[in-house]
N, C-alpha and C. Protein backbone atom coordinates (compact mmCIF):
# COMPACT_ATOMS: atom_id res chain seq x y z
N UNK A 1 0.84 -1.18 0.00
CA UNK A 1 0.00 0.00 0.00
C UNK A 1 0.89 1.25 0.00
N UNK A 2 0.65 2.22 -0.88
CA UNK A 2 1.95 3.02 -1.11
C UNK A 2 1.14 4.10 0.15
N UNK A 3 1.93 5.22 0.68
CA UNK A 3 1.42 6.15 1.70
C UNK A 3 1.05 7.11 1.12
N UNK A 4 0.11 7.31 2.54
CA UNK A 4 -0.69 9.15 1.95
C UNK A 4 0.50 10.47 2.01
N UNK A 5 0.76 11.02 1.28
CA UNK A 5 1.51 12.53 1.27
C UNK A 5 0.86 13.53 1.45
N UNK A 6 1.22 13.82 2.58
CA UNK A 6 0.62 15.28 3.03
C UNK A 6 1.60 16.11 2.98
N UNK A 7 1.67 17.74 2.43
CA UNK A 7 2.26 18.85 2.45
C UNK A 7 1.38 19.95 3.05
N UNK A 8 2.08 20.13 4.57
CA UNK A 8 1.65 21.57 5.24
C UNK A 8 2.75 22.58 4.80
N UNK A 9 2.05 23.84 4.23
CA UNK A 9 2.24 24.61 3.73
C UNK A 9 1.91 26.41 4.55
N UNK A 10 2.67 26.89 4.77
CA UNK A 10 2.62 27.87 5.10
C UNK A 10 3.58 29.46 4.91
N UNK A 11 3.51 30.67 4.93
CA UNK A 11 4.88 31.46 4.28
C UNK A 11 6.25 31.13 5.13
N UNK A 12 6.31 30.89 6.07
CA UNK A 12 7.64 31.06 6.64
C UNK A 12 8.32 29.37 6.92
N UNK A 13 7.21 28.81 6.65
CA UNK A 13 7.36 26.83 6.89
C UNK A 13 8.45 27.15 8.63
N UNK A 14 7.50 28.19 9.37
CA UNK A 14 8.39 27.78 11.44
C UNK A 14 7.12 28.05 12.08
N UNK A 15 6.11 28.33 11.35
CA UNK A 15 4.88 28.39 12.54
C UNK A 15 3.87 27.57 12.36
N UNK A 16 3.03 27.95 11.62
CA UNK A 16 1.67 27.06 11.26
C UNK A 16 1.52 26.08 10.64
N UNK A 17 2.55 25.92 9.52
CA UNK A 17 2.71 24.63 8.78
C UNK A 17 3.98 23.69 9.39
N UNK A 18 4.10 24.09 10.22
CA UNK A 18 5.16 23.32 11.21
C UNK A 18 4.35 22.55 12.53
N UNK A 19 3.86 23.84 13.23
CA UNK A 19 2.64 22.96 13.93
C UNK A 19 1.17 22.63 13.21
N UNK A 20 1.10 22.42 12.14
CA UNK A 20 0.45 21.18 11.75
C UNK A 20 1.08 19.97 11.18
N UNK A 21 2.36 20.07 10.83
CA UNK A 21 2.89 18.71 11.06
C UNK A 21 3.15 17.89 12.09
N UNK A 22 3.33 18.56 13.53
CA UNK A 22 3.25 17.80 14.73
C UNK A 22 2.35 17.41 14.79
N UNK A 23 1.04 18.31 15.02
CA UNK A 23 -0.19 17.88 15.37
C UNK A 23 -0.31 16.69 14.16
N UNK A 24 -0.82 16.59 13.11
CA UNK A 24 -1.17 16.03 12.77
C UNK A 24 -0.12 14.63 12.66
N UNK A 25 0.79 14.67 12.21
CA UNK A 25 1.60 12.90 12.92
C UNK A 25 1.35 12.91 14.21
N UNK A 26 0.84 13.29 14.94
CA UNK A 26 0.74 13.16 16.57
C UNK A 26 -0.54 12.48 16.33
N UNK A 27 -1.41 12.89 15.70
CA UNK A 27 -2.69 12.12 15.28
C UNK A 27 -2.86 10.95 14.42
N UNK A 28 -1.98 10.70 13.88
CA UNK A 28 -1.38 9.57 13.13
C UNK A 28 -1.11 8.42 14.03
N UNK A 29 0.04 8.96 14.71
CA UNK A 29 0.99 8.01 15.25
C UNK A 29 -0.01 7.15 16.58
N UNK A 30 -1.09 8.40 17.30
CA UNK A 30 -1.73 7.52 18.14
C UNK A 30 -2.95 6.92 17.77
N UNK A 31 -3.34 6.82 16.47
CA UNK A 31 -4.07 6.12 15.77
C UNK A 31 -3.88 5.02 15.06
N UNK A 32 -2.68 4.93 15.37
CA UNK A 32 -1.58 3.74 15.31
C UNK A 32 -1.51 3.46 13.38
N UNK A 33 -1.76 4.87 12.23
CA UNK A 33 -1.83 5.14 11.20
C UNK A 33 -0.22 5.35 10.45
N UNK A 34 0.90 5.61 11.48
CA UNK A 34 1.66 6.18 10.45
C UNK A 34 2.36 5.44 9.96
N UNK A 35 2.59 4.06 9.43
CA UNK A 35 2.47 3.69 8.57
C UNK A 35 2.11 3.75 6.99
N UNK A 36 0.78 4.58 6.90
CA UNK A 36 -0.09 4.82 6.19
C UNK A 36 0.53 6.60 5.38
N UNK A 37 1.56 6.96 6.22
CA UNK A 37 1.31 8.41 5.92
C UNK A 37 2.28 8.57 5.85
N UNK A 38 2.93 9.36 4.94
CA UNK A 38 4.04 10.46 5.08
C UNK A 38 3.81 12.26 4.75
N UNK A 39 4.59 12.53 6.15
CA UNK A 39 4.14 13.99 6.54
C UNK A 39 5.12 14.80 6.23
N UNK A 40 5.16 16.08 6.31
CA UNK A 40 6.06 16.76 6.25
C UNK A 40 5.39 18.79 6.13
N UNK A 41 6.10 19.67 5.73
CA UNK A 41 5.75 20.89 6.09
C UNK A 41 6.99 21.14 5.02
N UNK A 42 6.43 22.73 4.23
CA UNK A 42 7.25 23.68 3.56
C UNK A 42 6.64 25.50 3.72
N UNK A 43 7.56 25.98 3.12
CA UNK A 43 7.04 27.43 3.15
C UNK A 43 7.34 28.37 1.70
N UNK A 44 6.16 28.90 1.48
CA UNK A 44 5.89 29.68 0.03
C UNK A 44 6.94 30.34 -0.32
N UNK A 45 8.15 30.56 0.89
CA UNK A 45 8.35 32.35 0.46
C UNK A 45 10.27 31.35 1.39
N UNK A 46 11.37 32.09 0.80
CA UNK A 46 12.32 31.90 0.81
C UNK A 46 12.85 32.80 2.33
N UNK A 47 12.27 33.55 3.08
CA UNK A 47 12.59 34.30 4.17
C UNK A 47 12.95 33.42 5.27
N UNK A 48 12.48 32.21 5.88
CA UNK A 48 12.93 31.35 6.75
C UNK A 48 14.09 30.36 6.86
N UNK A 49 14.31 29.77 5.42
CA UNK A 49 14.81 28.78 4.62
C UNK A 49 16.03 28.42 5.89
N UNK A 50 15.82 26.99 6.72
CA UNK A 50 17.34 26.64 7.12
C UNK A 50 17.01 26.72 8.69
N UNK A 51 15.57 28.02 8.88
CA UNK A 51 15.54 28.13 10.40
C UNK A 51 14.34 26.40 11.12
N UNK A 52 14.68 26.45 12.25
CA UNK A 52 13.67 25.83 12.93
C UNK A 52 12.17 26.16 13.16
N UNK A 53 11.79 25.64 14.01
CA UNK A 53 9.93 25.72 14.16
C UNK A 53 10.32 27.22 15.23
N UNK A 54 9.71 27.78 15.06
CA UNK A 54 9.46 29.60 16.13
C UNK A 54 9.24 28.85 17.04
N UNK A 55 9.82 29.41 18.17
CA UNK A 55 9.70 29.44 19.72
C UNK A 55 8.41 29.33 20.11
N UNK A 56 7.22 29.87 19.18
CA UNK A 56 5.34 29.98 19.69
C UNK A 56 5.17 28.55 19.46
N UNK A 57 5.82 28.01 18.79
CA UNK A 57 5.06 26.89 17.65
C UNK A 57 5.64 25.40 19.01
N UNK A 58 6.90 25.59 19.10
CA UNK A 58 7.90 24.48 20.22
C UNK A 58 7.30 24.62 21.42
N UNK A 59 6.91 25.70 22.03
CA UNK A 59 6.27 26.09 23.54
C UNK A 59 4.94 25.62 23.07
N UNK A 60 4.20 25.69 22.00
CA UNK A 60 2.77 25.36 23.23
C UNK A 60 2.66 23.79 22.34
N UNK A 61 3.80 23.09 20.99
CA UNK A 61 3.76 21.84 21.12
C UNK A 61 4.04 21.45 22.65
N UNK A 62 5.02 21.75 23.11
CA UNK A 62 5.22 21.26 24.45
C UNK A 62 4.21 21.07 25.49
N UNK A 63 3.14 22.38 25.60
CA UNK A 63 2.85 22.57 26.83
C UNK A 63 1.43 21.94 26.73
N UNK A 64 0.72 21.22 24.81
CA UNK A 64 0.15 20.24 25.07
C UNK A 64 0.63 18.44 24.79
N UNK A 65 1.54 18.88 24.77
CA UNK A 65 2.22 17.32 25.03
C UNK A 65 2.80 16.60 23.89
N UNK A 66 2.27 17.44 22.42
CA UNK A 66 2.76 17.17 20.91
C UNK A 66 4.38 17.29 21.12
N UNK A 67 5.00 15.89 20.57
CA UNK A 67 6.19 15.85 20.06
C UNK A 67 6.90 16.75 19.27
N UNK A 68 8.36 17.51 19.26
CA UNK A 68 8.52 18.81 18.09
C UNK A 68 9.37 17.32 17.42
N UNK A 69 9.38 17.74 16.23
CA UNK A 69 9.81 16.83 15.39
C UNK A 69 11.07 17.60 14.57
N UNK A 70 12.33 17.30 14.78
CA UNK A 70 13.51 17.78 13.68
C UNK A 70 12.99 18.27 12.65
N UNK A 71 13.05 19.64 12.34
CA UNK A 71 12.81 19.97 10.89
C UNK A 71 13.26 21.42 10.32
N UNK A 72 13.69 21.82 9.16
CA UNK A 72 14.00 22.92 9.35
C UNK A 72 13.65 23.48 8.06
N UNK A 73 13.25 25.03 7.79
CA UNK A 73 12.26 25.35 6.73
C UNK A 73 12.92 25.08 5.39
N UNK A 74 11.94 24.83 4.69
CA UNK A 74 12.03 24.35 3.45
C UNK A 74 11.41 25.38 2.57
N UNK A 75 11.76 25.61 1.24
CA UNK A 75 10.86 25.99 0.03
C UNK A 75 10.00 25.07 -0.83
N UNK A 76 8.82 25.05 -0.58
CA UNK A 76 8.12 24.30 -1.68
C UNK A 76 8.24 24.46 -2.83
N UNK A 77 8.74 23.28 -3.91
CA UNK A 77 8.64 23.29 -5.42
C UNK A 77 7.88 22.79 -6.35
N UNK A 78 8.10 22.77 -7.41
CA UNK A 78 7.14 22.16 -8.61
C UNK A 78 6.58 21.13 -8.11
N UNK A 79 8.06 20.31 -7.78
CA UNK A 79 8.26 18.86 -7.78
C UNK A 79 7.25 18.45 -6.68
N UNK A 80 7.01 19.28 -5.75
CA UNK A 80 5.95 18.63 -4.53
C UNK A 80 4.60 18.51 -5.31
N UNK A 81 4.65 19.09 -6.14
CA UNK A 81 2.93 18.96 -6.74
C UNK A 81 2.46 17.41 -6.73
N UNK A 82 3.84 17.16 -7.66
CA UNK A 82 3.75 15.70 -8.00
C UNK A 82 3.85 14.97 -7.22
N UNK A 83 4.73 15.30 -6.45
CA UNK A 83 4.92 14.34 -5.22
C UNK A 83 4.27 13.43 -3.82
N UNK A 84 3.63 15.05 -3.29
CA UNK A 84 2.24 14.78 -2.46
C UNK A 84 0.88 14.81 -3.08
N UNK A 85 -0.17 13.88 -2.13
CA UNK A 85 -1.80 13.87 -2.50
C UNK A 85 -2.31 15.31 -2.12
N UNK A 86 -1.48 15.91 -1.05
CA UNK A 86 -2.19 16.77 -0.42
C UNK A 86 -1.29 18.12 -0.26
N UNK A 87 -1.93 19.12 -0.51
CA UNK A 87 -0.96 20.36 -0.08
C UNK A 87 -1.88 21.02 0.16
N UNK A 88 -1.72 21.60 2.05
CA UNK A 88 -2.68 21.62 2.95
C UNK A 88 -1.57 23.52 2.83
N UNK A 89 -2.55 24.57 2.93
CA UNK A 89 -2.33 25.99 2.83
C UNK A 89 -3.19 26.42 4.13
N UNK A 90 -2.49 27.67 4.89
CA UNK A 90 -3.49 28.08 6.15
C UNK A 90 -4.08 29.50 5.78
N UNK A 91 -3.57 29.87 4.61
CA UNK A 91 -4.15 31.38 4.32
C UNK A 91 -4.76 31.17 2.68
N UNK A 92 -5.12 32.51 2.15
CA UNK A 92 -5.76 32.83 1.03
C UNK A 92 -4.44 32.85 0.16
N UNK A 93 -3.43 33.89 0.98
CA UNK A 93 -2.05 34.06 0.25
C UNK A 93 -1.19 32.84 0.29
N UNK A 94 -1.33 31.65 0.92
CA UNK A 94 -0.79 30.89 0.77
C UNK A 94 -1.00 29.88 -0.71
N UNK A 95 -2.16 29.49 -0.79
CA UNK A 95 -3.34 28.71 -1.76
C UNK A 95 -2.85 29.53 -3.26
N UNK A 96 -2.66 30.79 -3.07
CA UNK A 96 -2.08 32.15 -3.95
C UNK A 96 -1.08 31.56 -4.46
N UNK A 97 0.22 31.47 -3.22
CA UNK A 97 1.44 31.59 -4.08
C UNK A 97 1.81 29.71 -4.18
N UNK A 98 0.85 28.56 -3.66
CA UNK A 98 1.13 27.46 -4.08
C UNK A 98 1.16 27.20 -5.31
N UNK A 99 -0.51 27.59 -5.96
CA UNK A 99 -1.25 27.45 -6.86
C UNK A 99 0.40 28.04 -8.33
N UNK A 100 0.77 29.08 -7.95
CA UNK A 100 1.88 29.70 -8.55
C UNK A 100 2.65 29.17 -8.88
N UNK A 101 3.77 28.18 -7.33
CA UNK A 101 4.75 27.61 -7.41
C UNK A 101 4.62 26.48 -8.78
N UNK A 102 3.39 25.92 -7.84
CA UNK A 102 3.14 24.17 -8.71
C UNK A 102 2.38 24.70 -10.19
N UNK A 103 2.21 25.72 -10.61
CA UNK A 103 2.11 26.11 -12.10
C UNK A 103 0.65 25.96 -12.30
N UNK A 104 0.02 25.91 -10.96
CA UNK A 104 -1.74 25.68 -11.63
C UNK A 104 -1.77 24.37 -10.34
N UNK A 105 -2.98 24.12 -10.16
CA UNK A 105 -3.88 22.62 -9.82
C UNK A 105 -4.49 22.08 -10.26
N UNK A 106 -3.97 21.03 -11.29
CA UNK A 106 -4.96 20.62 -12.32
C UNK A 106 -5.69 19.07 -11.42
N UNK A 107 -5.17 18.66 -10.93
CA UNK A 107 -5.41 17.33 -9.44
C UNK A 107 -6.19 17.63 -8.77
N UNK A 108 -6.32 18.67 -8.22
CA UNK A 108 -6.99 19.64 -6.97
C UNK A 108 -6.47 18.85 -5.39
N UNK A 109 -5.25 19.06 -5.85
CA UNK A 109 -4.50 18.86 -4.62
C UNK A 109 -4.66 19.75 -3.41
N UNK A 110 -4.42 20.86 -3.78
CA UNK A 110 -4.15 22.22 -3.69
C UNK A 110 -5.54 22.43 -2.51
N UNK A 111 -5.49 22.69 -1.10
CA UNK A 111 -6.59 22.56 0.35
C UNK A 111 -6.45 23.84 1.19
N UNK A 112 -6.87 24.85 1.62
CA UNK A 112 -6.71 25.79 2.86
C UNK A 112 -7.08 24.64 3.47
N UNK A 113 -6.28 24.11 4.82
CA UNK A 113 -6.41 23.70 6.04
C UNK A 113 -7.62 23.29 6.67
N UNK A 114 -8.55 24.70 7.10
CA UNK A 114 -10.00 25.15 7.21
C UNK A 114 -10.74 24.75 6.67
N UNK A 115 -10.90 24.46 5.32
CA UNK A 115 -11.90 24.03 4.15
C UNK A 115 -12.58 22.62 4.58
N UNK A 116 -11.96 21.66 5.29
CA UNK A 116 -12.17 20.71 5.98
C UNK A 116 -13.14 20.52 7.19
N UNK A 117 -13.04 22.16 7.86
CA UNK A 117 -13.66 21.69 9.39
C UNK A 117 -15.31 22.11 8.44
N UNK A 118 -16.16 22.82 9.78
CA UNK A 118 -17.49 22.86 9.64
C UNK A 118 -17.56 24.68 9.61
N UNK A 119 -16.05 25.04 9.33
CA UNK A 119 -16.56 26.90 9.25
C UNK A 119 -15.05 27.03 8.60
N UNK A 120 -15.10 26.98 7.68
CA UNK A 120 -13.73 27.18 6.45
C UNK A 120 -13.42 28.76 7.05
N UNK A 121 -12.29 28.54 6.65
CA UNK A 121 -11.60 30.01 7.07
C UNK A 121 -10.02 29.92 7.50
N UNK A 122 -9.11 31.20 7.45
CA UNK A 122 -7.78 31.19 7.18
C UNK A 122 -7.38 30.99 8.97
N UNK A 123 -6.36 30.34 8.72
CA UNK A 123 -5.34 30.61 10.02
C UNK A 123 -4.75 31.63 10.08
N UNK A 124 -5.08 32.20 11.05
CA UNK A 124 -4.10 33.83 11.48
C UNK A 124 -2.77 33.23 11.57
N UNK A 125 -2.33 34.30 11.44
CA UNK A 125 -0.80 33.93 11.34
C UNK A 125 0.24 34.03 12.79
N UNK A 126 0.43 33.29 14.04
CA UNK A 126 0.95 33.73 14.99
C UNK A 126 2.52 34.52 14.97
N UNK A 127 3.11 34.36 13.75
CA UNK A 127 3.78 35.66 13.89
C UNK A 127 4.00 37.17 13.90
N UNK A 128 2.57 37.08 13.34
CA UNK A 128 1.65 38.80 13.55
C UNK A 128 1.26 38.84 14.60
N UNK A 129 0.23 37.48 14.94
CA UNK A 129 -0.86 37.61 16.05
C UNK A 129 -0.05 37.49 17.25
N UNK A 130 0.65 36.75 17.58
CA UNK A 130 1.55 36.18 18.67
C UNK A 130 0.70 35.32 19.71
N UNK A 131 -0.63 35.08 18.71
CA UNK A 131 -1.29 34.04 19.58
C UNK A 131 -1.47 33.00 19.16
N UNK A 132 -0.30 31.82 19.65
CA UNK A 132 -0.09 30.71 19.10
C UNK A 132 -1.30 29.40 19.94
N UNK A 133 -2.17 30.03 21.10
CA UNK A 133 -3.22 29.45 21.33
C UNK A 133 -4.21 29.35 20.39
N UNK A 134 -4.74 30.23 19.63
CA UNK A 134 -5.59 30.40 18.82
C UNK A 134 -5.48 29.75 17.36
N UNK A 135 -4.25 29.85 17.06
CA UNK A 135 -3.10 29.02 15.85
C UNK A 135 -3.35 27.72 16.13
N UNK A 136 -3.22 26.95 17.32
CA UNK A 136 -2.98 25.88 17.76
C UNK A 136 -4.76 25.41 17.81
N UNK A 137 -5.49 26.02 18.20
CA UNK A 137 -7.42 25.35 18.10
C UNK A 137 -7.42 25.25 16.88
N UNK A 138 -6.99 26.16 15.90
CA UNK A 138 -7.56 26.64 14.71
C UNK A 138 -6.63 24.41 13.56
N UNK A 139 -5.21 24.69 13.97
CA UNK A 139 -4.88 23.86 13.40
C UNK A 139 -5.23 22.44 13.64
N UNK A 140 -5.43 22.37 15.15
CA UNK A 140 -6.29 20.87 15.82
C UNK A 140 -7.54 20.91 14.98
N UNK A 141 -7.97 21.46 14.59
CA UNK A 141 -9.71 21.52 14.07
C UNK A 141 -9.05 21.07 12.61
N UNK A 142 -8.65 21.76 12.10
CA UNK A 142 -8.37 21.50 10.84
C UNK A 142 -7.59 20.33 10.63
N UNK A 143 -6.85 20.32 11.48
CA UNK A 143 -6.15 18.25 10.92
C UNK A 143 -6.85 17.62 11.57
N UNK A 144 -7.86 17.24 12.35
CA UNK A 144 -8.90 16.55 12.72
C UNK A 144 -9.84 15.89 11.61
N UNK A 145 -10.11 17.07 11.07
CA UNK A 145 -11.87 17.28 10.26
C UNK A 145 -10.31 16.87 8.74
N UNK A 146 -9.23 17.38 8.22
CA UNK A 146 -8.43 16.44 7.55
C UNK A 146 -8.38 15.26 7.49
N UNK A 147 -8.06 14.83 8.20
CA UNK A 147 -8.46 13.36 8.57
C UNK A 147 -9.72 12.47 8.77
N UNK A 148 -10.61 12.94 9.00
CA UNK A 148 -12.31 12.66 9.07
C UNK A 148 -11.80 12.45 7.29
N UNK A 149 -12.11 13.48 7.02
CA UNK A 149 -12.17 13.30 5.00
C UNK A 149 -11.19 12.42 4.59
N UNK A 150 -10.39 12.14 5.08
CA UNK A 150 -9.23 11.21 4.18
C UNK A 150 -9.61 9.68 4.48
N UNK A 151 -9.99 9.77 5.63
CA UNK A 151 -10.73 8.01 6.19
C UNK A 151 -11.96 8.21 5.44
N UNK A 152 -12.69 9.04 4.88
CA UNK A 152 -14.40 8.74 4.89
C UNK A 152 -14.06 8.87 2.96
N UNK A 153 -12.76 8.57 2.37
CA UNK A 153 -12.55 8.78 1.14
C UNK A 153 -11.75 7.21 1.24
N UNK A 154 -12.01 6.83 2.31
CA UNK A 154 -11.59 5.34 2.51
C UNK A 154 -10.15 4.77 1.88
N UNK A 155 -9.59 6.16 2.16
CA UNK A 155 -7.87 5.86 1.44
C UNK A 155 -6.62 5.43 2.31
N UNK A 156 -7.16 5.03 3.23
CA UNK A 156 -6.78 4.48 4.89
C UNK A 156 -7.21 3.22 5.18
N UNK A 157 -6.24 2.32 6.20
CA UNK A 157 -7.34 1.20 6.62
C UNK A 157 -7.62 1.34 7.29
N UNK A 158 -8.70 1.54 8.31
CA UNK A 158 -9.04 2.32 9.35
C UNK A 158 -9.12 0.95 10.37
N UNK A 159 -8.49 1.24 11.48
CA UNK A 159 -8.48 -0.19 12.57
C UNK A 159 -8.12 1.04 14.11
N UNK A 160 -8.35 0.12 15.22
CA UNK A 160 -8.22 0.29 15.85
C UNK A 160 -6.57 0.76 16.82
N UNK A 161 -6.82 1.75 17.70
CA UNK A 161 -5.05 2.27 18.09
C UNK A 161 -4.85 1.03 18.69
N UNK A 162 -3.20 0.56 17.99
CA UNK A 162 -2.84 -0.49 18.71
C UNK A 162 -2.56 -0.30 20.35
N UNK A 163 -2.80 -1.11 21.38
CA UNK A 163 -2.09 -1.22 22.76
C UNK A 163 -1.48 -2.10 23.21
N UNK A 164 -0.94 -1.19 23.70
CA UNK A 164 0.49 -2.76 24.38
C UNK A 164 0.25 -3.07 25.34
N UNK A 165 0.15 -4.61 25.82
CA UNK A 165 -0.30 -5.21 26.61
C UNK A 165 0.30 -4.99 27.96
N UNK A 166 -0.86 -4.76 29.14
CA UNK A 166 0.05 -4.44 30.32
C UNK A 166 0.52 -2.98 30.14
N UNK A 167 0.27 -2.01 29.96
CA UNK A 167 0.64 -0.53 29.66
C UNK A 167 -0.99 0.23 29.59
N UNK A 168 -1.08 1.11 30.59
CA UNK A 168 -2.41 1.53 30.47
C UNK A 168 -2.04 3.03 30.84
């Protein structure tokens, strides 16, 4: 079974599309799915390129218990078009300058984040806002209700989280 490709996408690939790659392999991994998936995060715009996840994004993975995962910003290219099923955007300007990079969406790869839950709409950006609480509901909702659609498109095997015996 070849894996699902997900691309979180955001301008600076250290805030929002960084913590939705935790979150969401965090949702993977205890769904006992990742197997099934390969994750990852980039950013539209060449200004970050090389840095880590922002200090907003590492503090409140931490302070709800999400794993930070090694990673350091990337530029999204052509080549991801082809590459991933999914290229998950948290703004209008993001969806903007993907749609750009990858030369068009002729697949309809191409997702705002939001478009998924039950009230579509952009992720503020916590390096303006500096409210990486609000970043952090906004992205749990959205890789949640992501995932609802990717199981109910039955492109998953959907089973139960494994447990290890004697470990509760």
């Amino acid at each position: 079974m070849e894996k699902i490709k997900v691309l979180f996408i955001c301008h600076g690939n250290i805030c929002r599309s960084t913590m939705s790659q935790f979150v969401f392999q965090d949702m993977i991994n205890k769904q006992g799915l990742t197997d099934q998936f390969y994750i990852d995060s980039a950013a539209t715009s060449r200004e970050e390129i090389g840095n880590g996840p922002h200090y907003g994004t590492v503090n409140k993975m931490r302070e709800v218990g999400i794993p930070v995962l090694p990673h350091r910003a990337v530029q999204m290219t052509k080549k991801d078009y082809e590459k991933y099923d999914y290229l998950i955007g948290m703004d209008e300007a993001n969806i903007r300058n993907m749609t750009r990079i990858a030369g068009g969406d002729p697949d309809g790869k191409i997702h705002m984040l939001l478009d998924f839950g039950k009230a579509p709409r952009a992720i503020a950006d916590p390096w303006y806002t500096g409210n990486f609480d609000v970043t952090y509901r906004d992205v749990k909702e959205g890789c949640e209700a992501l995932l609802v659609y990717i199981k109910q498109l039955s492109l998953i095997h959907i089973s139960e989280p494994t447990r290890r015996r004697g470990i509760s």
